[in-house]
C-alpha atoms as a PDB file:
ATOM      1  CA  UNK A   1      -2.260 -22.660 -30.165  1.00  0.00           C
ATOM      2  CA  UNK A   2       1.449 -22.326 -29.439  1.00  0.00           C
ATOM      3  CA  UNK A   3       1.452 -20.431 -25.301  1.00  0.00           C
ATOM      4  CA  UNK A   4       4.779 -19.244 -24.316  1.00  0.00           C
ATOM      5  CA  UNK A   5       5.440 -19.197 -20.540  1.00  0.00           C
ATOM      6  CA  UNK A   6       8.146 -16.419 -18.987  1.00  0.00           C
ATOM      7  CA  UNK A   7       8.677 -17.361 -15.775  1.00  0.00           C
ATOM      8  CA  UNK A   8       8.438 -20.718 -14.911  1.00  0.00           C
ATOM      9  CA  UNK A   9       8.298 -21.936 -10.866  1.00  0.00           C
ATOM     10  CA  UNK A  10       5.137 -21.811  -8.903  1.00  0.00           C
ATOM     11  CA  UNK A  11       2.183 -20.387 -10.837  1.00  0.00           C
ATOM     12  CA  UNK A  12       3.705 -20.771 -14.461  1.00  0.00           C
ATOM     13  CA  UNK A  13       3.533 -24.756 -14.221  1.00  0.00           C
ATOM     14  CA  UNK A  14       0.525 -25.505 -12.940  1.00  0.00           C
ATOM     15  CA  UNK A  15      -1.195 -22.779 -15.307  1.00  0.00           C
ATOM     16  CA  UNK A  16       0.996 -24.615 -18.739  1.00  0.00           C
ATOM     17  CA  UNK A  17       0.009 -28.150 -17.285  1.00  0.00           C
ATOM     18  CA  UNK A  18      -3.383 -27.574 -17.715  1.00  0.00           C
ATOM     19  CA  UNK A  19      -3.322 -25.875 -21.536  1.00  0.00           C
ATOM     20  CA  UNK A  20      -0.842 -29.286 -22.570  1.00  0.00           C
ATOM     21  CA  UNK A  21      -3.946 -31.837 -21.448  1.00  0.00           C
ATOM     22  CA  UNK A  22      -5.860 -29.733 -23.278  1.00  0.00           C
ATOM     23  CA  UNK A  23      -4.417 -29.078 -26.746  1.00  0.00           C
ATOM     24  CA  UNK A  24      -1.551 -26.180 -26.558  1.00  0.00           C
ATOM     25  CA  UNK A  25       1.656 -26.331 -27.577  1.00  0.00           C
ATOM     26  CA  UNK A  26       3.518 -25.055 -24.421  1.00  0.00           C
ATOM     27  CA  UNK A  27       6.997 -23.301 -24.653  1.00  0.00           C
ATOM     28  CA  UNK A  28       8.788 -22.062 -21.180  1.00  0.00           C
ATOM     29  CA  UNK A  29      11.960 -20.076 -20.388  1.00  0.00           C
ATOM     30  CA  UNK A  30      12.807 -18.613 -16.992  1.00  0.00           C
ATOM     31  CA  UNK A  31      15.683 -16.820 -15.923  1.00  0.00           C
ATOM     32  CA  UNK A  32      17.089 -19.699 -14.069  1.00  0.00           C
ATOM     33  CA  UNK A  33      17.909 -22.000 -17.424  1.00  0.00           C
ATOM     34  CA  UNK A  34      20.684 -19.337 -18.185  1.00  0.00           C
ATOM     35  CA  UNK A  35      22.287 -20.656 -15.136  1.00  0.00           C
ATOM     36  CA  UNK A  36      24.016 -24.082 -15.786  1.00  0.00           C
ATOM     37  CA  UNK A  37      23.350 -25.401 -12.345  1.00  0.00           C
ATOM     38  CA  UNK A  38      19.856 -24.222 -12.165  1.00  0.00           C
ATOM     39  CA  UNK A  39      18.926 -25.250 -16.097  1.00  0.00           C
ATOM     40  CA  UNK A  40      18.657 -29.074 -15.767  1.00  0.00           C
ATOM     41  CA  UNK A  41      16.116 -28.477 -12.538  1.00  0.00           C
ATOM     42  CA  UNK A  42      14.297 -25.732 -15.193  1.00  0.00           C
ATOM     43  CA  UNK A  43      14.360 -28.896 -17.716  1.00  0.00           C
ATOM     44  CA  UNK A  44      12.911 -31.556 -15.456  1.00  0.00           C
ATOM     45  CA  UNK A  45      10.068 -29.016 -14.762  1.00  0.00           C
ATOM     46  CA  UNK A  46       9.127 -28.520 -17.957  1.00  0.00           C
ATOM     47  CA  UNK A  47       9.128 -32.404 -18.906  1.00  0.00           C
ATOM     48  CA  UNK A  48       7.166 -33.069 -15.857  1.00  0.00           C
ATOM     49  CA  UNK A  49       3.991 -30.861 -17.061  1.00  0.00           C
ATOM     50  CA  UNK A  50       4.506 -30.984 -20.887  1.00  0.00           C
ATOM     51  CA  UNK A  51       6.250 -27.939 -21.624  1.00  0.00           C
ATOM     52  CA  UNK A  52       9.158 -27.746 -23.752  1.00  0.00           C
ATOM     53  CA  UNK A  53      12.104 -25.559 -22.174  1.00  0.00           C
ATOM     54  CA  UNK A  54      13.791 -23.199 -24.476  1.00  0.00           C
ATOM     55  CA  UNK A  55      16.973 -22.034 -23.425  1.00  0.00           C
ATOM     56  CA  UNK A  56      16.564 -18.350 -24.368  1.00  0.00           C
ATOM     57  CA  UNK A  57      13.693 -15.704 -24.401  1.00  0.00           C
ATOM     58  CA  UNK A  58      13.760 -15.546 -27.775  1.00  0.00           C
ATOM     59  CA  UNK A  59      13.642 -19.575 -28.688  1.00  0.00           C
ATOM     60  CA  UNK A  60      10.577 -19.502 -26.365  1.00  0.00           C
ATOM     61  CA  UNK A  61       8.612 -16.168 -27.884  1.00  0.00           C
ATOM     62  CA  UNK A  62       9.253 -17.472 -31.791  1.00  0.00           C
ATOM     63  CA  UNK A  63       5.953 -17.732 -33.330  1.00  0.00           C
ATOM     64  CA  UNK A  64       3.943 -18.356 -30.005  1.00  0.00           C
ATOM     65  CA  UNK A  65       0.190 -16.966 -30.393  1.00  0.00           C
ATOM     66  CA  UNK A  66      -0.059 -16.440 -26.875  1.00  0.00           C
ATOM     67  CA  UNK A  67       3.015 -15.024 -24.418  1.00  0.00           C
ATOM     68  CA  UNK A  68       1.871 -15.697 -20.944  1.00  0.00           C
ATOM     69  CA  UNK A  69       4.235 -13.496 -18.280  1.00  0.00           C
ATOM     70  CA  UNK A  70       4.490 -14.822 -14.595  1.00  0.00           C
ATOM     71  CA  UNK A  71       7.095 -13.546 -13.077  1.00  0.00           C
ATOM     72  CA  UNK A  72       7.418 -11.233 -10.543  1.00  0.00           C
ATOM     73  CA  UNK A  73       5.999  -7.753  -9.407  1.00  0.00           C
ATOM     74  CA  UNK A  74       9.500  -5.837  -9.856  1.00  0.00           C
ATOM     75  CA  UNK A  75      10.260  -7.857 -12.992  1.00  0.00           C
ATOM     76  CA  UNK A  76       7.091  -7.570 -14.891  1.00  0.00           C
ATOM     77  CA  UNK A  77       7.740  -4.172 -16.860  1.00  0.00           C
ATOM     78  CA  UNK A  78      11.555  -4.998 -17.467  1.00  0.00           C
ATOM     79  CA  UNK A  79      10.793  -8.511 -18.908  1.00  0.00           C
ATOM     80  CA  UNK A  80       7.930  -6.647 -21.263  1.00  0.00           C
ATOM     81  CA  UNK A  81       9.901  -4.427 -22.511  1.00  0.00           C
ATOM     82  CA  UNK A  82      13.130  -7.703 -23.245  1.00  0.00           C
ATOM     83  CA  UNK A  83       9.759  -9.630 -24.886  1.00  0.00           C
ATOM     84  CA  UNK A  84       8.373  -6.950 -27.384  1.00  0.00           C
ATOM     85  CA  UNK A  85      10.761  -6.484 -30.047  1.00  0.00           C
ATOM     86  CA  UNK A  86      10.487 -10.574 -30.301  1.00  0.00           C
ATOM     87  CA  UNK A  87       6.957 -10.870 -30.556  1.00  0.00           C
ATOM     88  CA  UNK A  88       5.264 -12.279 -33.629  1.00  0.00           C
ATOM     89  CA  UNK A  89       3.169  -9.640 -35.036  1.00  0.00           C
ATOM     90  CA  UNK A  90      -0.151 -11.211 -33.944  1.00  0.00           C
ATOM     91  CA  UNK A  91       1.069 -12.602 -30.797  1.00  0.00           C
ATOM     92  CA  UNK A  92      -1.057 -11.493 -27.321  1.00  0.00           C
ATOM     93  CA  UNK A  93       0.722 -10.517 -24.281  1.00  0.00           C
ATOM     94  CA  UNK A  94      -1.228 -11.548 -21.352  1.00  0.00           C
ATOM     95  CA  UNK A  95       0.544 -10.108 -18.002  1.00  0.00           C
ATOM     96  CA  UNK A  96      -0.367 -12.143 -14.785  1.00  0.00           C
ATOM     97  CA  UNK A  97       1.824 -10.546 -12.139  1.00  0.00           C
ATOM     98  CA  UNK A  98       0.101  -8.806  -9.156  1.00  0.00           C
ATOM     99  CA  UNK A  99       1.088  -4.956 -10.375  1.00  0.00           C
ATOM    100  CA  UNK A 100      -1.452  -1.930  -9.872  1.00  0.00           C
ATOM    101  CA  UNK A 101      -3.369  -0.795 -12.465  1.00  0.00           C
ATOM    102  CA  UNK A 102      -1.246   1.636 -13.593  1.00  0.00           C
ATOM    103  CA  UNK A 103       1.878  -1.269 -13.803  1.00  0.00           C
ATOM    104  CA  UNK A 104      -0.247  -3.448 -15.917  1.00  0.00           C
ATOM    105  CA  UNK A 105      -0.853  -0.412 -18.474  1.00  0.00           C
ATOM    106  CA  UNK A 106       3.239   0.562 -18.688  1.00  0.00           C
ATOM    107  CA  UNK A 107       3.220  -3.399 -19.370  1.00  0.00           C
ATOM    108  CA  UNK A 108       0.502  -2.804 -22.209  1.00  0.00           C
ATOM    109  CA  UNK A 109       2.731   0.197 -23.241  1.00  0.00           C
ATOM    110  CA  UNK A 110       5.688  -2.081 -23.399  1.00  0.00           C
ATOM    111  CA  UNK A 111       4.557  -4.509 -25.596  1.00  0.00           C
ATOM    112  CA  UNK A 112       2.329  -1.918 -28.174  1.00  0.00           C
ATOM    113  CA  UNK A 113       1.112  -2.662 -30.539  1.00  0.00           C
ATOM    114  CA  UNK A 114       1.029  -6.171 -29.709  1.00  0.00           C
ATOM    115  CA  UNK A 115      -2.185  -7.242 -28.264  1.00  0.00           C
ATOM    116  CA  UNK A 116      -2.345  -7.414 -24.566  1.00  0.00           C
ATOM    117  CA  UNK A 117      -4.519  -8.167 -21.851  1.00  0.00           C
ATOM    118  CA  UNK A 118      -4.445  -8.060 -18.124  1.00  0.00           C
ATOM    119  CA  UNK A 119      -4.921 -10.762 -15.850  1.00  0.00           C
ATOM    120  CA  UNK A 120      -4.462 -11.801 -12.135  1.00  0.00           C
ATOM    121  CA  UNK A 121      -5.397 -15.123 -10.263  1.00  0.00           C
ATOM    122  CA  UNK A 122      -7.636 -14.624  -7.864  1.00  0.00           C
ATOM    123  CA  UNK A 123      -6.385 -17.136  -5.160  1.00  0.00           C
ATOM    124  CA  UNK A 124      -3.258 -19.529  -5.055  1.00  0.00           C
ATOM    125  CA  UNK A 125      -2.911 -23.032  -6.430  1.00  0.00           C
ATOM    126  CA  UNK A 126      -4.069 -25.317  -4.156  1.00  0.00           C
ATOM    127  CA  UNK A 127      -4.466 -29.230  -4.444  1.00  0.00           C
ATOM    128  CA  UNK A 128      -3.878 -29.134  -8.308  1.00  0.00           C
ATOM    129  CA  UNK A 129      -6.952 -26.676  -8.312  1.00  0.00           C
ATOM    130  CA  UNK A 130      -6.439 -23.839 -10.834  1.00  0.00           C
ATOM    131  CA  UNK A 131      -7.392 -20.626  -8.991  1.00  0.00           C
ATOM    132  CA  UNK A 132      -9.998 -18.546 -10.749  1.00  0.00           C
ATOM    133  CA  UNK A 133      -8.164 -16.048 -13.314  1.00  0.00           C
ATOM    134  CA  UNK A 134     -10.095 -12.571 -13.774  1.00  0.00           C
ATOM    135  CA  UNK A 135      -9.328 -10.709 -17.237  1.00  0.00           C
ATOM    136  CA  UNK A 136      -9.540  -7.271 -18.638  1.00  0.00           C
ATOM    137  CA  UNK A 137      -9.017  -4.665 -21.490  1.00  0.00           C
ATOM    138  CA  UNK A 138     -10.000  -4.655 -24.727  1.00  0.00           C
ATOM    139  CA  UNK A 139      -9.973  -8.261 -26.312  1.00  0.00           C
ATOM    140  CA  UNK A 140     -10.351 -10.041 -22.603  1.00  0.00           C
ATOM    141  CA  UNK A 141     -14.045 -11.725 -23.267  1.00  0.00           C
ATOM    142  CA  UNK A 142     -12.427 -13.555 -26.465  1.00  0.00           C
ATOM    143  CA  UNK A 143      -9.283 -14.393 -24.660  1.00  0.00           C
ATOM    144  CA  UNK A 144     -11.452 -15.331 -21.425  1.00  0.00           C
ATOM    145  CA  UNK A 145     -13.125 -17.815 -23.808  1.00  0.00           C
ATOM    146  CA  UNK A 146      -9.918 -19.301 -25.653  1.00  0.00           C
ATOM    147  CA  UNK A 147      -8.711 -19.858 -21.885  1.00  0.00           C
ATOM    148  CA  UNK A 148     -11.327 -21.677 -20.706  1.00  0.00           C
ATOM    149  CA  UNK A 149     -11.369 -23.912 -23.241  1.00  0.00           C
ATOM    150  CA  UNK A 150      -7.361 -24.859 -22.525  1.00  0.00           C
ATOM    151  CA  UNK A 151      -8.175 -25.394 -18.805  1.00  0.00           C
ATOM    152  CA  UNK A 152      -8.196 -22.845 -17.044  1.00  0.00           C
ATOM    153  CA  UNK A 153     -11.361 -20.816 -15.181  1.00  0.00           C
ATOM    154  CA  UNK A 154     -10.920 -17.459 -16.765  1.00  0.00           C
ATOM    155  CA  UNK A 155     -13.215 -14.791 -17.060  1.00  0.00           C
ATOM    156  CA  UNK A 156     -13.395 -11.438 -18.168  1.00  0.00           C
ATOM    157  CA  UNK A 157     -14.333  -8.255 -15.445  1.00  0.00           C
ATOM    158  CA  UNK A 158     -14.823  -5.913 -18.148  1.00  0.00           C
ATOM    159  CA  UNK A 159     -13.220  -4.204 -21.798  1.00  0.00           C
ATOM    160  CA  UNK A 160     -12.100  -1.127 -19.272  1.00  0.00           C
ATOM    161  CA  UNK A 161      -8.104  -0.975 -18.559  1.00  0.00           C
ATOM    162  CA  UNK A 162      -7.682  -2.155 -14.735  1.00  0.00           C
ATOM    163  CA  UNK A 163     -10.787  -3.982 -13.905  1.00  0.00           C
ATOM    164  CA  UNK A 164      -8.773  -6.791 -13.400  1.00  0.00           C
ATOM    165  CA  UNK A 165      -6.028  -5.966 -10.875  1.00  0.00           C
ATOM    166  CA  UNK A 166      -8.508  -3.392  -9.518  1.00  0.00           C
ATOM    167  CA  UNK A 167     -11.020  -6.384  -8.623  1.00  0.00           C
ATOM    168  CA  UNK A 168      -7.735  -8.129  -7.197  1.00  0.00           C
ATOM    169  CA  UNK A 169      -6.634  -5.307  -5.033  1.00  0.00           C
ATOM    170  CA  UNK A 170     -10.091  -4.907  -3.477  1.00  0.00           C
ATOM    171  CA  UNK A 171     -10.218  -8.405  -2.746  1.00  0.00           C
ATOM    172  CA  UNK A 172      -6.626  -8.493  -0.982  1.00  0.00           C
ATOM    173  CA  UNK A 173      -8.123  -5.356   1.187  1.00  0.00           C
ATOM    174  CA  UNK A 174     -10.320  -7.902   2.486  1.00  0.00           C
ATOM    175  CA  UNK A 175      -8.463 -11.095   2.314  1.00  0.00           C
ATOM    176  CA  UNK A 176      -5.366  -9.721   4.024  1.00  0.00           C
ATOM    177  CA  UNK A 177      -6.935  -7.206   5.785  1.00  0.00           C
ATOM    178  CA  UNK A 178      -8.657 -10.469   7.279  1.00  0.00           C
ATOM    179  CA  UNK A 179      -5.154 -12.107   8.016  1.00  0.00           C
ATOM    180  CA  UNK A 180      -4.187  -8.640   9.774  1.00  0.00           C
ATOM    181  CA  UNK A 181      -7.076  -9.234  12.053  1.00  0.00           C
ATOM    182  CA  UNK A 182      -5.699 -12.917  13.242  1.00  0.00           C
ATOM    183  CA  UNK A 183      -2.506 -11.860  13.828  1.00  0.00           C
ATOM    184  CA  UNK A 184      -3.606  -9.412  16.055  1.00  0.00           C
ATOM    185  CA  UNK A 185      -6.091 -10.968  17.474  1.00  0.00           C
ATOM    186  CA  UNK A 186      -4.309 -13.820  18.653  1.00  0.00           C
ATOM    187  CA  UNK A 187      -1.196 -11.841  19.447  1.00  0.00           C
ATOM    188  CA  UNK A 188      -3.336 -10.778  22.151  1.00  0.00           C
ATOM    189  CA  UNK A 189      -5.218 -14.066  22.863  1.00  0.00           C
ATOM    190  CA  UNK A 190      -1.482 -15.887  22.970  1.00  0.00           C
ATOM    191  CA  UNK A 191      -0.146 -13.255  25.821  1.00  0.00           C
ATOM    192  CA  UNK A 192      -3.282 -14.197  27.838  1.00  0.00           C
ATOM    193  CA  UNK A 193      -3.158 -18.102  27.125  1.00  0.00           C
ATOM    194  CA  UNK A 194      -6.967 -17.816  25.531  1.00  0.00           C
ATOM    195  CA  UNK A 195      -6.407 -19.170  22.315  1.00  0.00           C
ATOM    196  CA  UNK A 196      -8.422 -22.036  22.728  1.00  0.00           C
ATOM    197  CA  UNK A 197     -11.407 -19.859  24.070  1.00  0.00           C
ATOM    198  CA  UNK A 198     -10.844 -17.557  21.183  1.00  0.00           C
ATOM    199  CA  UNK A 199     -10.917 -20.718  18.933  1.00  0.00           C
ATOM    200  CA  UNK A 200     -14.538 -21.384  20.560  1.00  0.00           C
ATOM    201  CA  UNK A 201     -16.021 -18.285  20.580  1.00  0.00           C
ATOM    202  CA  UNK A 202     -15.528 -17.919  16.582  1.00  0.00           C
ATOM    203  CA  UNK A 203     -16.923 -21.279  16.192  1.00  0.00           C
ATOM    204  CA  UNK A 204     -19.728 -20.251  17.876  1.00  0.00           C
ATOM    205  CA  UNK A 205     -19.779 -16.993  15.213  1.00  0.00           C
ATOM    206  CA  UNK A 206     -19.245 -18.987  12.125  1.00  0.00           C
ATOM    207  CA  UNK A 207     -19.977 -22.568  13.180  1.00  0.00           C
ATOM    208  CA  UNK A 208     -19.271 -24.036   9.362  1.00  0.00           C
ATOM    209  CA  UNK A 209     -16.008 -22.882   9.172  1.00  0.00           C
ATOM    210  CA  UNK A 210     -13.376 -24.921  11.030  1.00  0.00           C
ATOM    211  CA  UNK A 211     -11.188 -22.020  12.673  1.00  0.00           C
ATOM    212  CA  UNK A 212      -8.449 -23.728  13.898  1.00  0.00           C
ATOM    213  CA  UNK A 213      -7.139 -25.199  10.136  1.00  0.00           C
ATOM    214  CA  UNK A 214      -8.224 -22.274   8.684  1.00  0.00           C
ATOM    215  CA  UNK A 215      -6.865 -19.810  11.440  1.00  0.00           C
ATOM    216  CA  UNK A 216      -3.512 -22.318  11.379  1.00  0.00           C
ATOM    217  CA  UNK A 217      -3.141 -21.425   7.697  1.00  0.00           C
ATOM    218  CA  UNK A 218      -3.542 -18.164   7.381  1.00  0.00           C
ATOM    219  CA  UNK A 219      -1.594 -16.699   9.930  1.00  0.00           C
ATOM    220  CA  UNK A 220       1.125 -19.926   8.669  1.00  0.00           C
ATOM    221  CA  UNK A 221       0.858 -17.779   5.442  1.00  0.00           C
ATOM    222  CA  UNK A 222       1.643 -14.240   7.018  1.00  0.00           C
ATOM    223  CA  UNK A 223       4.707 -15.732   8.757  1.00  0.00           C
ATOM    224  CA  UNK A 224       6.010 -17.410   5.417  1.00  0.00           C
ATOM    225  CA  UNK A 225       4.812 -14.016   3.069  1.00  0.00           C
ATOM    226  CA  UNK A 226       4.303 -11.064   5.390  1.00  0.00           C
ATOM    227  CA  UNK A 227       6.327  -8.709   3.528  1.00  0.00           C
ATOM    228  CA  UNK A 228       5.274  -9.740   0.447  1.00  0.00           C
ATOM    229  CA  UNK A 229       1.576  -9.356   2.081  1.00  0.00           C
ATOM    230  CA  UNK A 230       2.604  -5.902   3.440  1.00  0.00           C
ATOM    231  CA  UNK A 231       3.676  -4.123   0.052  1.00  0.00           C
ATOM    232  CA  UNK A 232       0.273  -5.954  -1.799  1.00  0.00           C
ATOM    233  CA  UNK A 233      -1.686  -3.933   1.296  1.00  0.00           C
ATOM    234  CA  UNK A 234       0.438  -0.798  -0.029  1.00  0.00           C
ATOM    235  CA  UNK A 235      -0.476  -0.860  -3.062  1.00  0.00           C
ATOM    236  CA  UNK A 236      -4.168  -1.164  -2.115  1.00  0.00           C
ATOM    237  CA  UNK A 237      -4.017   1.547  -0.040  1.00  0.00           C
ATOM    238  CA  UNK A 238      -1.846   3.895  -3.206  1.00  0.00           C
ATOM    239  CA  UNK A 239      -5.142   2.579  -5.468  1.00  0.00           C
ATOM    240  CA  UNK A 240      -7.750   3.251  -3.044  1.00  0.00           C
ATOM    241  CA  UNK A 241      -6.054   6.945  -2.369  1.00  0.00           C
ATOM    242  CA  UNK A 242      -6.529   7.174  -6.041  1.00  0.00           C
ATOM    243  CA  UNK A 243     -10.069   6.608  -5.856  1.00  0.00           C
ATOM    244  CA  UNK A 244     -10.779   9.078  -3.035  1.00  0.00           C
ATOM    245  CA  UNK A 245     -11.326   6.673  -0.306  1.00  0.00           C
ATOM    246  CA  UNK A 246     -10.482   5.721   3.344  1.00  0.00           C
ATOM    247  CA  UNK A 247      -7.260   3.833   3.280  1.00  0.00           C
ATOM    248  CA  UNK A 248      -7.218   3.406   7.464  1.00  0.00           C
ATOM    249  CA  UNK A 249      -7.581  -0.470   7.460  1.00  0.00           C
ATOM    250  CA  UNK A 250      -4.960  -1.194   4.022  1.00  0.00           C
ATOM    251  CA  UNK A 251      -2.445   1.154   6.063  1.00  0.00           C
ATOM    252  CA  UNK A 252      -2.674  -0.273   9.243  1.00  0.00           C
ATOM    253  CA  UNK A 253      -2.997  -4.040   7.680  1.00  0.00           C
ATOM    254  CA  UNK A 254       0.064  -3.145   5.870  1.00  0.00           C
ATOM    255  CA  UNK A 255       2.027  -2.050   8.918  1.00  0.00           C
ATOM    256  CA  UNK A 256       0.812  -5.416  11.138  1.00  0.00           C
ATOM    257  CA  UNK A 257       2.010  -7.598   7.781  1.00  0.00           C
ATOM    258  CA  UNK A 258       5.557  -6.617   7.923  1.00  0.00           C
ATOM    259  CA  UNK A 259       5.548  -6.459  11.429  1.00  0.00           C
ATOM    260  CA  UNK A 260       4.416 -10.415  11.423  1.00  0.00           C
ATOM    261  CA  UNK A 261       6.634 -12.182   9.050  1.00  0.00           C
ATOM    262  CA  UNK A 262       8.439 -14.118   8.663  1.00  0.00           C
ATOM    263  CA  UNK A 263       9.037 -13.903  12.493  1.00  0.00           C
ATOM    264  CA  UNK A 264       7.605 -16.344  15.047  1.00  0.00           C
ATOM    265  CA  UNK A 265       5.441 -13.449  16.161  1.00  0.00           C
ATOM    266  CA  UNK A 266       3.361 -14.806  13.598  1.00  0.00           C
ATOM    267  CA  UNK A 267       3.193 -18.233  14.212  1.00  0.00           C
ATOM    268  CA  UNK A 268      -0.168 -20.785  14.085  1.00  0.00           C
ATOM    269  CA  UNK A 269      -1.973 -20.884  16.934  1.00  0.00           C
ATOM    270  CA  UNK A 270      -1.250 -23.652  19.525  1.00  0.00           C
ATOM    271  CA  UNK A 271      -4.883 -25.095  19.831  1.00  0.00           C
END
């Protein structure tokens, strides 16, 4: 299977790495090769997972059975809509940026009547792990299959448009609503000097988990990300709104995630 890559830094690697040991004939362009200074770094990527770096979009799309999109949020739509007219005719356009359910269909729009399918990773990278990669639409089960069997732990949430990024936005209301909860709650325990108690007492609450490295990450990661947090919160609360439900916690998460990061008001606990 030739797997064409657009967008090629964090995710986009690690995902192409993974298809290489396992068979595919990786292709990857990102924006940054069009940039002299920024092409040889784009190169040296590449090499170092297996990928072959094409210096254009449409060097990278030629004949590739499988167009793999991991850019960015704002980007996503745009860089569809550069990639259809130089898709092969039996090419699948699998989008994996986190967009609502309504971005991933103007995506599917973009690219018609190409095959597409949604898809979002349901965690980050970590350790070389590939984080687990949830699929949807029409055509996901197959493509959840041909996945897994080039490395990666795919599988599909349904045939229905946005079961995918739906099941990822519902998780983020709990993952970062989570996060909102630490920086608040040891906003509060920091202006009192009882971070260590606080430490304790959650110990005591969830004795397997060890709070301080996982408390020291996650608010680490709201410092680094909290805007980016903030407008993922938003568009939880737009979906759930959509839905008919109670958006108080997304809203209120959202609000705490910009106010956090990257400042120091967000910074890891001391204990």
């Amino acid at each position: 299977m030739i797997v064409a890559f657009i967008g090629f830094s964090e995710a986009g690697p690690a995902f192409a790495e993974a298809m290489v040991g396992n068979g595919a004939e990786v292709r990857a362009f990102d924006l940054r090769s069009l940039d002299a200074r920024q092409a040889e770094a784009q190169a040296a990527l590449c090499a170092r997972v297996g990928a072959a770096h094409s210096g254009s979009l449409a060097a990278a799309l030629d004949g590739a059975d499988l167009v793999v999109s991991t850019v960015t949020a704002g980007a996503a739509l745009r860089v569809a809509r550069d990639a259809a007219p130089l898709l092969a005719a039996e090419a699948c356009y699998l989008d994996m940026n986190s967009i609502s359910p309504d971005g991933k269909r103007a995506v599917g729009d973009a690219v018609a009547p190409n095959a597409f399918v949604e898809g979002v990773a349901m965690g980050r990278i970590a350790e070389g792990k590939l984080p687990r990669v949830l699929l949807s639409g029409p055509g996901s089960a197959i493509w959840a299959e041909r996945l897994a069997a080039l490395g990666w732990s795919a599988k599909s949430a349904g045939e229905a448009w946005g079961a995918a990024p739906k099941a990822k936005l519902l998780r983020s209301v709990m993952v970062k609503g989570f996060e909102a909860l630490l920086v608040e709650a040891f906003e509060g325990a920091r202006a009192e000097s009882l971070e260590p108690v606080l430490l304790e007492t959650l110990a005591d609450w969830i004795p397997e988990l060890d709070w301080p490295a996982f408390t020291s990450y996650h608010l680490g990661r709201v410092a680094k990300h909290g805007p980016r947090r903030a407008e993922e919160l938003r568009e939880c609360a737009a979906m759930l709104e959509q839905m008919g439900r109670s958006v108080t916690m997304s809203a209120r998460a959202a609000e705490i995630m910009a106010a956090a990061g990257p400042t120091p008001a967000a910074a890891q606990p001391t204990s």
